[in-house]
Structures are given as structure tokens and as C-alpha cells.
PDB file of N, CA and C in Angstrom:
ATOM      1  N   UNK A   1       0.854  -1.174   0.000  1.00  0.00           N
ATOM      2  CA  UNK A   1       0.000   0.000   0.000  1.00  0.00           C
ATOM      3  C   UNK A   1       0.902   1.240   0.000  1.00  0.00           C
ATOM      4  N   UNK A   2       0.479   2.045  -0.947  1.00  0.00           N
ATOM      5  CA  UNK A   2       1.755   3.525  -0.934  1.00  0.00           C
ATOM      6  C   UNK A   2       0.733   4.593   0.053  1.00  0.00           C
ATOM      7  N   UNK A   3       1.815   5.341   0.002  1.00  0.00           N
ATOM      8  CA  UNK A   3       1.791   6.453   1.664  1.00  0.00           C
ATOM      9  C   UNK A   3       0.399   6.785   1.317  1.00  0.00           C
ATOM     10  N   UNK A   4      -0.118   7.115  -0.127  1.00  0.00           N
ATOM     11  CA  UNK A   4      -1.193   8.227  -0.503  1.00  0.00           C
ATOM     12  C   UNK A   4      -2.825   6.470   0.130  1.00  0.00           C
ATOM     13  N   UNK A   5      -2.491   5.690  -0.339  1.00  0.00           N
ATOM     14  CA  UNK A   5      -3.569   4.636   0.020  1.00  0.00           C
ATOM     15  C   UNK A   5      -3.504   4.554   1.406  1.00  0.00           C
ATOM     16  N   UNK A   6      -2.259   5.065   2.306  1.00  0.00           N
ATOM     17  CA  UNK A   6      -3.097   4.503   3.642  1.00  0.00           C
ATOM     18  C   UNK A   6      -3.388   6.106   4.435  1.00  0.00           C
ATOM     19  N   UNK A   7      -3.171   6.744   3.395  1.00  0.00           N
ATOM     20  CA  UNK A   7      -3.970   8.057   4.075  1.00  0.00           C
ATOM     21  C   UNK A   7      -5.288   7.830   3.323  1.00  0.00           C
ATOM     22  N   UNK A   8      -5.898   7.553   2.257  1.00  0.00           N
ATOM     23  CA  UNK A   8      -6.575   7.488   2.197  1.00  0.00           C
ATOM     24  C   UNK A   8      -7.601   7.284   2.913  1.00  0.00           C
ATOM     25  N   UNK A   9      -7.239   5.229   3.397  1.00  0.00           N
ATOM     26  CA  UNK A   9      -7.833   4.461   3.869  1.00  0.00           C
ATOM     27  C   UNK A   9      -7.973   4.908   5.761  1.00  0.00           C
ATOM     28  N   UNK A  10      -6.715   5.573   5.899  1.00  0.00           N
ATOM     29  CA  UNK A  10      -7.307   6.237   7.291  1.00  0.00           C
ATOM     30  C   UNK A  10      -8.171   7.177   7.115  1.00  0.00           C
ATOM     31  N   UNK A  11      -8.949   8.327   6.644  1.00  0.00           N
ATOM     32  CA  UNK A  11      -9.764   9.311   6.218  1.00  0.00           C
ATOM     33  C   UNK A  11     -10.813   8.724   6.033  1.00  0.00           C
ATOM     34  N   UNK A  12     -10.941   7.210   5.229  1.00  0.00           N
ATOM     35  CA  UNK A  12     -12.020   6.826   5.177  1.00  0.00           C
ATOM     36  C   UNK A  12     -12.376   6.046   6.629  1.00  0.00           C
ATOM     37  N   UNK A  13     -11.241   5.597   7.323  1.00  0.00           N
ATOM     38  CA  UNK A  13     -11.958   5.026   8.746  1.00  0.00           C
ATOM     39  C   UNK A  13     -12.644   5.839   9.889  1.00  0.00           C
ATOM     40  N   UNK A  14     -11.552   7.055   9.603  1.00  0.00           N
ATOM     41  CA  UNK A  14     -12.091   8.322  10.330  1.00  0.00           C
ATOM     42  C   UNK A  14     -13.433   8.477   9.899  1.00  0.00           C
ATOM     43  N   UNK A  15     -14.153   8.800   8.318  1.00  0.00           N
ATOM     44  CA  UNK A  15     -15.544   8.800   8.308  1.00  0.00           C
ATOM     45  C   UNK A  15     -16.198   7.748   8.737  1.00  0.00           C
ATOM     46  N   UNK A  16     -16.165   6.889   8.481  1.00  0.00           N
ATOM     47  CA  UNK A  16     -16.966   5.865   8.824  1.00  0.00           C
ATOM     48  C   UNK A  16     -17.460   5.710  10.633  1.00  0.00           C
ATOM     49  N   UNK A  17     -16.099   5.917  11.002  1.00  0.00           N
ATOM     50  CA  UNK A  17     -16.283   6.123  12.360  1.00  0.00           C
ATOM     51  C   UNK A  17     -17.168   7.266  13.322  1.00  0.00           C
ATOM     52  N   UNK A  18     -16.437   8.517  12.387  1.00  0.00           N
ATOM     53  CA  UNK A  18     -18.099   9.864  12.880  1.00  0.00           C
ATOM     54  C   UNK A  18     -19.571   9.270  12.084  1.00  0.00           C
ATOM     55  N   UNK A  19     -19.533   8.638  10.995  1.00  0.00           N
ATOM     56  CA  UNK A  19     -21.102   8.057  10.838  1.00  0.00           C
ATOM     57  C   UNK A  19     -21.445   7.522  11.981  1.00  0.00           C
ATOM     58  N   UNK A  20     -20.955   6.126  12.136  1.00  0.00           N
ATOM     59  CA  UNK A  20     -21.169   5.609  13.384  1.00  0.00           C
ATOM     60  C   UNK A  20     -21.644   6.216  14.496  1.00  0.00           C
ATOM     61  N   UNK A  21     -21.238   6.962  14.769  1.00  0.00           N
ATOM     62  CA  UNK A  21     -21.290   7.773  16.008  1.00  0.00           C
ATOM     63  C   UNK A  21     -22.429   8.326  15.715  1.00  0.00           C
ATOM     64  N   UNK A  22     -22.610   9.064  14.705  1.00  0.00           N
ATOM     65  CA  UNK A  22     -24.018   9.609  14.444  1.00  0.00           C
ATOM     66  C   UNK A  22     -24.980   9.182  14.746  1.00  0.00           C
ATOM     67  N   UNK A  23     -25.271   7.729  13.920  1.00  0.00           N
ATOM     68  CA  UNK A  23     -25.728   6.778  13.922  1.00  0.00           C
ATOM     69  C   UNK A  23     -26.646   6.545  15.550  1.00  0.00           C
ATOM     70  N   UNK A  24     -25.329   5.992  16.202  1.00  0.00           N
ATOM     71  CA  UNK A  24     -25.618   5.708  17.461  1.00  0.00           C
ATOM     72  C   UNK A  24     -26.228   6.342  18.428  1.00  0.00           C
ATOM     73  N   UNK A  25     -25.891   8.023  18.402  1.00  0.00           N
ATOM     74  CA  UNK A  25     -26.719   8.820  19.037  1.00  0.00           C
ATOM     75  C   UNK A  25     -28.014   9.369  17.850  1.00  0.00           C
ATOM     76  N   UNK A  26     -28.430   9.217  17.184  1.00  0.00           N
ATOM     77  CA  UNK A  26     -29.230   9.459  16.863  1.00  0.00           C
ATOM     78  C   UNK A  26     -30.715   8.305  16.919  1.00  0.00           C
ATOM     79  N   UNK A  27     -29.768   6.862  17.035  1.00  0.00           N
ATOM     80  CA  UNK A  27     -30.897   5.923  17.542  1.00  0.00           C
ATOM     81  C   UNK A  27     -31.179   5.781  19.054  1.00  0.00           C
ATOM     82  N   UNK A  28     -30.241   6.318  19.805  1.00  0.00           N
ATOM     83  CA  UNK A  28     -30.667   6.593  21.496  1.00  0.00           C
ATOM     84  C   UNK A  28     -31.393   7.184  21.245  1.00  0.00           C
ATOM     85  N   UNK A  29     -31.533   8.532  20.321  1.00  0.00           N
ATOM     86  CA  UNK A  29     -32.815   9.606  20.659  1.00  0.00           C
ATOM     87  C   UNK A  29     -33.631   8.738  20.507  1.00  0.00           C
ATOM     88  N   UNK A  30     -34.181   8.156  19.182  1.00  0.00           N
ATOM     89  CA  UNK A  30     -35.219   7.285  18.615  1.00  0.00           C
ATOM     90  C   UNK A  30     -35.633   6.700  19.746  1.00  0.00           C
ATOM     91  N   UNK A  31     -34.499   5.803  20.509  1.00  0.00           N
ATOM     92  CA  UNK A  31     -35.286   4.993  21.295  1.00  0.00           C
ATOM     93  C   UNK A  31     -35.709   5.383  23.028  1.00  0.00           C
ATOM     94  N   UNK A  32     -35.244   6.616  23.095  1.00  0.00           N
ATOM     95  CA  UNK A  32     -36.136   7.441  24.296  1.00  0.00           C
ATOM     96  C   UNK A  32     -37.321   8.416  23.561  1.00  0.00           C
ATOM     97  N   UNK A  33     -37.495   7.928  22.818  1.00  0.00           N
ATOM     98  CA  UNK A  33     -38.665   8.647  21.720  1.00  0.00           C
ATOM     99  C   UNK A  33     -38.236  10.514  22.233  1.00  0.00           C
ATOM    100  N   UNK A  34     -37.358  10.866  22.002  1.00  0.00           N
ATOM    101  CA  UNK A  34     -36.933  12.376  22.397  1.00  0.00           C
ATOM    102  C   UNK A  34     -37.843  12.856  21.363  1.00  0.00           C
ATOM    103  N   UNK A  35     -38.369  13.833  21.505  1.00  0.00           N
ATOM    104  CA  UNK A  35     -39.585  14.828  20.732  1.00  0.00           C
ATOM    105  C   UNK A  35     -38.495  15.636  19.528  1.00  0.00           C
ATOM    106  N   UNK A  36     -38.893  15.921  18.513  1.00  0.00           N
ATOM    107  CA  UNK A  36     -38.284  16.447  17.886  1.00  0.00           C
ATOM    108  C   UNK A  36     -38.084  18.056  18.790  1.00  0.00           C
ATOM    109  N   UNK A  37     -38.567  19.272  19.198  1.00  0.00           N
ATOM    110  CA  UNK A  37     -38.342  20.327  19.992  1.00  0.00           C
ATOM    111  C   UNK A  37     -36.886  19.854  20.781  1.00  0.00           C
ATOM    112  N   UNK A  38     -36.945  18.826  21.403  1.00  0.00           N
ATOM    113  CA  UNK A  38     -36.001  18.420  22.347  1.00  0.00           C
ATOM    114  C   UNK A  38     -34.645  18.227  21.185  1.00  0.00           C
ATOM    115  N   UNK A  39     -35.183  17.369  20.568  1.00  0.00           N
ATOM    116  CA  UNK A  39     -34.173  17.224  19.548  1.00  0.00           C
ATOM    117  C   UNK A  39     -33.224  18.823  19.394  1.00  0.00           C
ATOM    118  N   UNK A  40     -33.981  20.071  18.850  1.00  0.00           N
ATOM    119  CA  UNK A  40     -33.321  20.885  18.269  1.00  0.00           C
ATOM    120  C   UNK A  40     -32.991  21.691  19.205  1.00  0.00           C
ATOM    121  N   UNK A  41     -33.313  21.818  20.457  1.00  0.00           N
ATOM    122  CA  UNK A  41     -32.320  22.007  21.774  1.00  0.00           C
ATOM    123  C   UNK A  41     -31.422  21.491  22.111  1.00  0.00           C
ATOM    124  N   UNK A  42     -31.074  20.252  22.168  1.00  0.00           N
ATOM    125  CA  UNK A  42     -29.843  19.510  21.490  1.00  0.00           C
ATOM    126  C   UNK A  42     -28.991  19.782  20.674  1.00  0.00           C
ATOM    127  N   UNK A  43     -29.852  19.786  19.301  1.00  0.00           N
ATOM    128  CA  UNK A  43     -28.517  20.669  18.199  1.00  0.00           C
ATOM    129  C   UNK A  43     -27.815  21.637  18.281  1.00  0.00           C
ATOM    130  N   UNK A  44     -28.865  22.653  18.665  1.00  0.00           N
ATOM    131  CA  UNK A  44     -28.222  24.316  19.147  1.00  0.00           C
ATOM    132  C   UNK A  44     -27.527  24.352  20.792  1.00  0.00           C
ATOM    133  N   UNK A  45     -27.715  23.261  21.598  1.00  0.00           N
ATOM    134  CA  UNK A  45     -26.432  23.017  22.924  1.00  0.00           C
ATOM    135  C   UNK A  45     -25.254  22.231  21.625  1.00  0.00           C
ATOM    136  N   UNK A  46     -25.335  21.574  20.823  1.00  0.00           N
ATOM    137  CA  UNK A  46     -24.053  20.798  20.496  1.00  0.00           C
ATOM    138  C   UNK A  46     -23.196  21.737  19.449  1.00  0.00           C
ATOM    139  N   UNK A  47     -23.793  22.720  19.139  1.00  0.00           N
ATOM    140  CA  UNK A  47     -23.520  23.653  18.164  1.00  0.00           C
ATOM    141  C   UNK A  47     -22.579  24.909  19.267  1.00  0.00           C
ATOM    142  N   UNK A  48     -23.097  25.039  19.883  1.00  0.00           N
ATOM    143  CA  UNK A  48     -22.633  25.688  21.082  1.00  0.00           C
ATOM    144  C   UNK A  48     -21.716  25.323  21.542  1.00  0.00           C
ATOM    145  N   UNK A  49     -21.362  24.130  21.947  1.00  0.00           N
ATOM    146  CA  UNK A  49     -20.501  23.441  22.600  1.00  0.00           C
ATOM    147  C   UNK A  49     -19.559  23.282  21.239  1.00  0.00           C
ATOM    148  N   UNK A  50     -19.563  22.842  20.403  1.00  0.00           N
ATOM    149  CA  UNK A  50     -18.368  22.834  19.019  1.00  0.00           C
ATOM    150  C   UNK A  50     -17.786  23.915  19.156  1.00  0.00           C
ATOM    151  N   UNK A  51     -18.228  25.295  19.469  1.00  0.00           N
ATOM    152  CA  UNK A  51     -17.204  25.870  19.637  1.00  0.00           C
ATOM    153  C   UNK A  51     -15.935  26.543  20.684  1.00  0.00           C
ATOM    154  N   UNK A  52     -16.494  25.597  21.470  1.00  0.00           N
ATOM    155  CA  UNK A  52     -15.298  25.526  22.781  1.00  0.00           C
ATOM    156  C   UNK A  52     -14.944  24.232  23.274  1.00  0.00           C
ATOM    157  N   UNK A  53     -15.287  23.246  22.010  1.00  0.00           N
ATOM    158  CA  UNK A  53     -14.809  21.749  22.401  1.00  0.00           C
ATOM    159  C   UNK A  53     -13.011  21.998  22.464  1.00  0.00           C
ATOM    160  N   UNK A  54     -12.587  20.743  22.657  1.00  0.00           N
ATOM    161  CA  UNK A  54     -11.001  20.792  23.175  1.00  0.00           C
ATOM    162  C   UNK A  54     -10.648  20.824  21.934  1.00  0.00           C
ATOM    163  N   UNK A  55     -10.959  19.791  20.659  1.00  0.00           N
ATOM    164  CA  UNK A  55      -9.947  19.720  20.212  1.00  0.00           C
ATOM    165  C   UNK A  55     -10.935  19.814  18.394  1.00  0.00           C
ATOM    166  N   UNK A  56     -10.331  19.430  17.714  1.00  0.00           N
ATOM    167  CA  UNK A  56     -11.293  20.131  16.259  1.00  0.00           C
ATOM    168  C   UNK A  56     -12.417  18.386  16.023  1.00  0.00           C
ATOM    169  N   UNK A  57     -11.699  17.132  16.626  1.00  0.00           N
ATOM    170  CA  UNK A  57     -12.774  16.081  15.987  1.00  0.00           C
ATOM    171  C   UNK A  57     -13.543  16.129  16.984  1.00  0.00           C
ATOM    172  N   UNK A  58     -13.538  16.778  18.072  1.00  0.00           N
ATOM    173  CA  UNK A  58     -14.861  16.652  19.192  1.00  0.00           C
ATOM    174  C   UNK A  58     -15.843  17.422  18.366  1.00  0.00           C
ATOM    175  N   UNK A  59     -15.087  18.619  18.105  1.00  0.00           N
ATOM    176  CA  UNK A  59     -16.082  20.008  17.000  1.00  0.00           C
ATOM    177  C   UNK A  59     -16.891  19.681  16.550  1.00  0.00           C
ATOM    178  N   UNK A  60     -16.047  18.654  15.377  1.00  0.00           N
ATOM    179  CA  UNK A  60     -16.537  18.359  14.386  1.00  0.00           C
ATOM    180  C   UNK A  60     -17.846  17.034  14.389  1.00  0.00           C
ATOM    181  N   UNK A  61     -17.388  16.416  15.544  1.00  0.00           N
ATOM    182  CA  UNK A  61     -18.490  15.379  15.773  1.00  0.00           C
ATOM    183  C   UNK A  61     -19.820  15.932  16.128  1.00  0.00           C
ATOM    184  N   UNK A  62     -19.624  17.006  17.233  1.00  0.00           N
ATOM    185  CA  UNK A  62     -20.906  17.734  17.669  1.00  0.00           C
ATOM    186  C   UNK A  62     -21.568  18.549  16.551  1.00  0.00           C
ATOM    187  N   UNK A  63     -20.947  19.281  15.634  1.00  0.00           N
ATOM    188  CA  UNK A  63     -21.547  19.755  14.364  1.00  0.00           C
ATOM    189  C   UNK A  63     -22.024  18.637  13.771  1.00  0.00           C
ATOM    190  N   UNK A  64     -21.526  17.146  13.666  1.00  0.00           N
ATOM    191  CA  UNK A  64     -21.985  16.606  12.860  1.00  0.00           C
ATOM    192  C   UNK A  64     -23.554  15.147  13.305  1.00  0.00           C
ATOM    193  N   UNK A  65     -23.338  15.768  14.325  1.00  0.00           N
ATOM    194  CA  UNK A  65     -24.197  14.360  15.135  1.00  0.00           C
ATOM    195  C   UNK A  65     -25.966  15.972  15.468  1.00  0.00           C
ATOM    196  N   UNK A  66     -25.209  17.523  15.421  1.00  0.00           N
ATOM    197  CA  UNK A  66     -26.216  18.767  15.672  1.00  0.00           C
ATOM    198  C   UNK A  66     -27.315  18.453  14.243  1.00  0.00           C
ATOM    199  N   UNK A  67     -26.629  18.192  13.323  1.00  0.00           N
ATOM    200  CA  UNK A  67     -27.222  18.692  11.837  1.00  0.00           C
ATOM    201  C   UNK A  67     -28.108  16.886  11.618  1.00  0.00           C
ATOM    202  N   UNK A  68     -27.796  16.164  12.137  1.00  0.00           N
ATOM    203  CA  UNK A  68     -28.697  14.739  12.008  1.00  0.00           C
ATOM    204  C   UNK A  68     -29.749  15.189  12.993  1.00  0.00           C
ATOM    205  N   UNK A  69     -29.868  15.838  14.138  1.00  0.00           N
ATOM    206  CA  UNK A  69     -30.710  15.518  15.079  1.00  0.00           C
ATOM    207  C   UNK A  69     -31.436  17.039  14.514  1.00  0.00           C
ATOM    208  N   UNK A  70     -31.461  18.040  13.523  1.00  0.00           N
ATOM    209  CA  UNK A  70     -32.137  19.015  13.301  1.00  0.00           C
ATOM    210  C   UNK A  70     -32.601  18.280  11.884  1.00  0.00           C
ATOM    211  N   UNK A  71     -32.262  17.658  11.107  1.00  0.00           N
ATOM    212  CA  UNK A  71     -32.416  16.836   9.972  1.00  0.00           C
ATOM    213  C   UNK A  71     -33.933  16.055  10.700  1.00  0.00           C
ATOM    214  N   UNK A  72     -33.424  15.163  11.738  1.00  0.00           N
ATOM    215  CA  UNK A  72     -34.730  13.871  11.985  1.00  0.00           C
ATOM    216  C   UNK A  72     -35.443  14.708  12.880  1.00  0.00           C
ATOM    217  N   UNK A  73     -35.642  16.279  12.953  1.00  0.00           N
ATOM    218  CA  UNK A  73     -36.602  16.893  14.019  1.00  0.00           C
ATOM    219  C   UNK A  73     -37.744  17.563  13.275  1.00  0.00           C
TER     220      UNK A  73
END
């Protein structure tokens, strides 16, 4: 595998891995039946919080797990 394929293939584990994550908190909501309202109080605390997370993939997870739970609200 050359240098450029296993950066690739890490970038793609990295996505796969924030899906996941998405994923996962977005079926906890499902399965505490969270109201969509609740939902988008959620997004706008995780949106909030991205921008004083520690480090840029916390950021980026909370932007990205904010925009699924305003998506399924």
C-alpha cells in the first residue's frame, strides 16, 4: 500500500467512524422517543458546545451528530 492509500484508507476510517457515532446517538434519541423540539435544543447546545470543544474532531463530531438531530426533528 503507498503512503497516498493509507492516508486514504485512514480518512475513510475516520468517516466511517463519525457516521457511526451519528448513527448511534441518533438511535438513542429514537429509542427514548426524544420529541423532535427536544431534539433541536440539542442541536443548538451541540452547536454551542463545538465551539469551545477541546480539540477540532470533538467540534466536528458535535456539528456533525447537531445537523442529524435538526435533519430527523
Amino acid at each position: 500500500m503507498t503512503p497516498e492509500e493509507r492516508i486514504a484508507a485512514a480518512e475513510q476510517a475516520t468517516a466511517d467512524t463519525q457516521l457511526a457515532a451519528v448513527k448511534l446517538v441518533t438511535r438513542i434519541m429514537d429509542g427514548y422517543k426524544t420529541p423532535p423540539e427536544a431534539r433541536k435544543r440539542i442541536a443548538r447546545l451541540l452547536i454551542t458546545l463545538s465551539a469551545s470543544a477541546p480539540n477540532q474532531a470533538e467540534a466536528q463530531l458535535a456539528r456533525l451528530v447537531a445537523a442529524a438531530l435538526r435533519k430527523d426533528s
